[in-house]
Protein backbone atom coordinates (compact mmCIF):
# COMPACT_ATOMS: atom_id res chain seq x y z
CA UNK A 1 -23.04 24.45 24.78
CA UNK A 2 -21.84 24.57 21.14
CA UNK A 3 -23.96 25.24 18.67
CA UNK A 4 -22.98 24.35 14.48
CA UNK A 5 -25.50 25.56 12.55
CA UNK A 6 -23.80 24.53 8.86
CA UNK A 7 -20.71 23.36 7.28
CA UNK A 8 -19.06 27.29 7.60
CA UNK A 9 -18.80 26.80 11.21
CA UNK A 10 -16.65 23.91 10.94
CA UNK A 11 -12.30 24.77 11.18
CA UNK A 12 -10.47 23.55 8.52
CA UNK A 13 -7.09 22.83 8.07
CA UNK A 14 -6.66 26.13 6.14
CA UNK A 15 -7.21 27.82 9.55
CA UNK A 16 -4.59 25.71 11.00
CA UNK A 17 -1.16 27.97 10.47
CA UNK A 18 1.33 25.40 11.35
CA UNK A 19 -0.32 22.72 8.90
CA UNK A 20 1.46 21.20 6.19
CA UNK A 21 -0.02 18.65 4.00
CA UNK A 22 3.51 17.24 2.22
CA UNK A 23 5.28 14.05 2.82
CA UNK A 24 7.94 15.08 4.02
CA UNK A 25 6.35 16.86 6.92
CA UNK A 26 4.30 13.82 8.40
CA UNK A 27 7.61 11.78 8.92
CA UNK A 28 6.61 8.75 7.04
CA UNK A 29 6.37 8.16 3.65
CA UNK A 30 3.12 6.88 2.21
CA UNK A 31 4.44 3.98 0.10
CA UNK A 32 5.79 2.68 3.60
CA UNK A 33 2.72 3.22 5.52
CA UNK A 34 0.47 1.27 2.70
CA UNK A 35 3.45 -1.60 3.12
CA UNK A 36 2.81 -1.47 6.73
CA UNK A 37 -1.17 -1.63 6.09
CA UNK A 38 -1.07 -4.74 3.97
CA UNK A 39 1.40 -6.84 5.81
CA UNK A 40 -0.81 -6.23 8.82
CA UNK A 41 -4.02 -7.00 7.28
CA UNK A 42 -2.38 -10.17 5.68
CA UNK A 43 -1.11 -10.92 9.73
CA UNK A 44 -4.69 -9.84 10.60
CA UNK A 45 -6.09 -12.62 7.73
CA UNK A 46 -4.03 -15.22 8.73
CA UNK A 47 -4.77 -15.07 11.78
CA UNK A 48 -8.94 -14.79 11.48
CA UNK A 49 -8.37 -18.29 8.95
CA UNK A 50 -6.11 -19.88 11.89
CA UNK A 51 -9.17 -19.08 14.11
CA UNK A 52 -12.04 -20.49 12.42
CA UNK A 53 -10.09 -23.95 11.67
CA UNK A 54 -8.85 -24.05 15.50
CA UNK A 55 -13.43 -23.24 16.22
CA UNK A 56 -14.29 -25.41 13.86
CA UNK A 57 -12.44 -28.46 15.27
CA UNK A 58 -13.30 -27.45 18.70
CA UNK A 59 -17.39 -27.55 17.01
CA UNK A 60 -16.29 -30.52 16.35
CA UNK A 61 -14.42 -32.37 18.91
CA UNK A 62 -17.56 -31.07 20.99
CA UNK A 63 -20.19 -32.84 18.90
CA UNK A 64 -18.39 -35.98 19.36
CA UNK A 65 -17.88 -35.61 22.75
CA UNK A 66 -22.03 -35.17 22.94
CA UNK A 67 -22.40 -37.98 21.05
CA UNK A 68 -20.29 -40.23 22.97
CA UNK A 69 -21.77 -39.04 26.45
CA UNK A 70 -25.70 -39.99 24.78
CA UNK A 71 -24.53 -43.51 23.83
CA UNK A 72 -23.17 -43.87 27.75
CA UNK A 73 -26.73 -42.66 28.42
């Protein structure tokens, strides 16, 4: 069982020898990755708005189906 007792316990990447906090070293550049963040969250927004229309009609084309089944009652 491990046992931390404070924050000194903890490795950081200063302990790490082959680490390398640059650009270059991760293989992508960080403009390109924030690109690639936004266009998927705008994907990921478009998509959430696409949903709640396509659940909202569905609310809907329910409630009229309820309504037509309580007049056949």
């Amino acid at each position: 069982m491990l046992i931390i007792k404070s924050s000194q316990h903890l490795r950081t990447m200063r302990q790490v020898k082959s680490f390398r906090s640059c650009g270059t070293n991760t293989g992508l550049s960080m403009w390109r990755a924030e690109l690639a963040r936004l266009y998927q969250e705008e994907v990921a927004l478009a998509n959430r708005e696409l949903q709640r229309l396509w659940l909202g009609e569905e609310w809907r084309r329910h409630l009229r189906e309820c309504r037509i089944q309580g007049a056949r009652a």
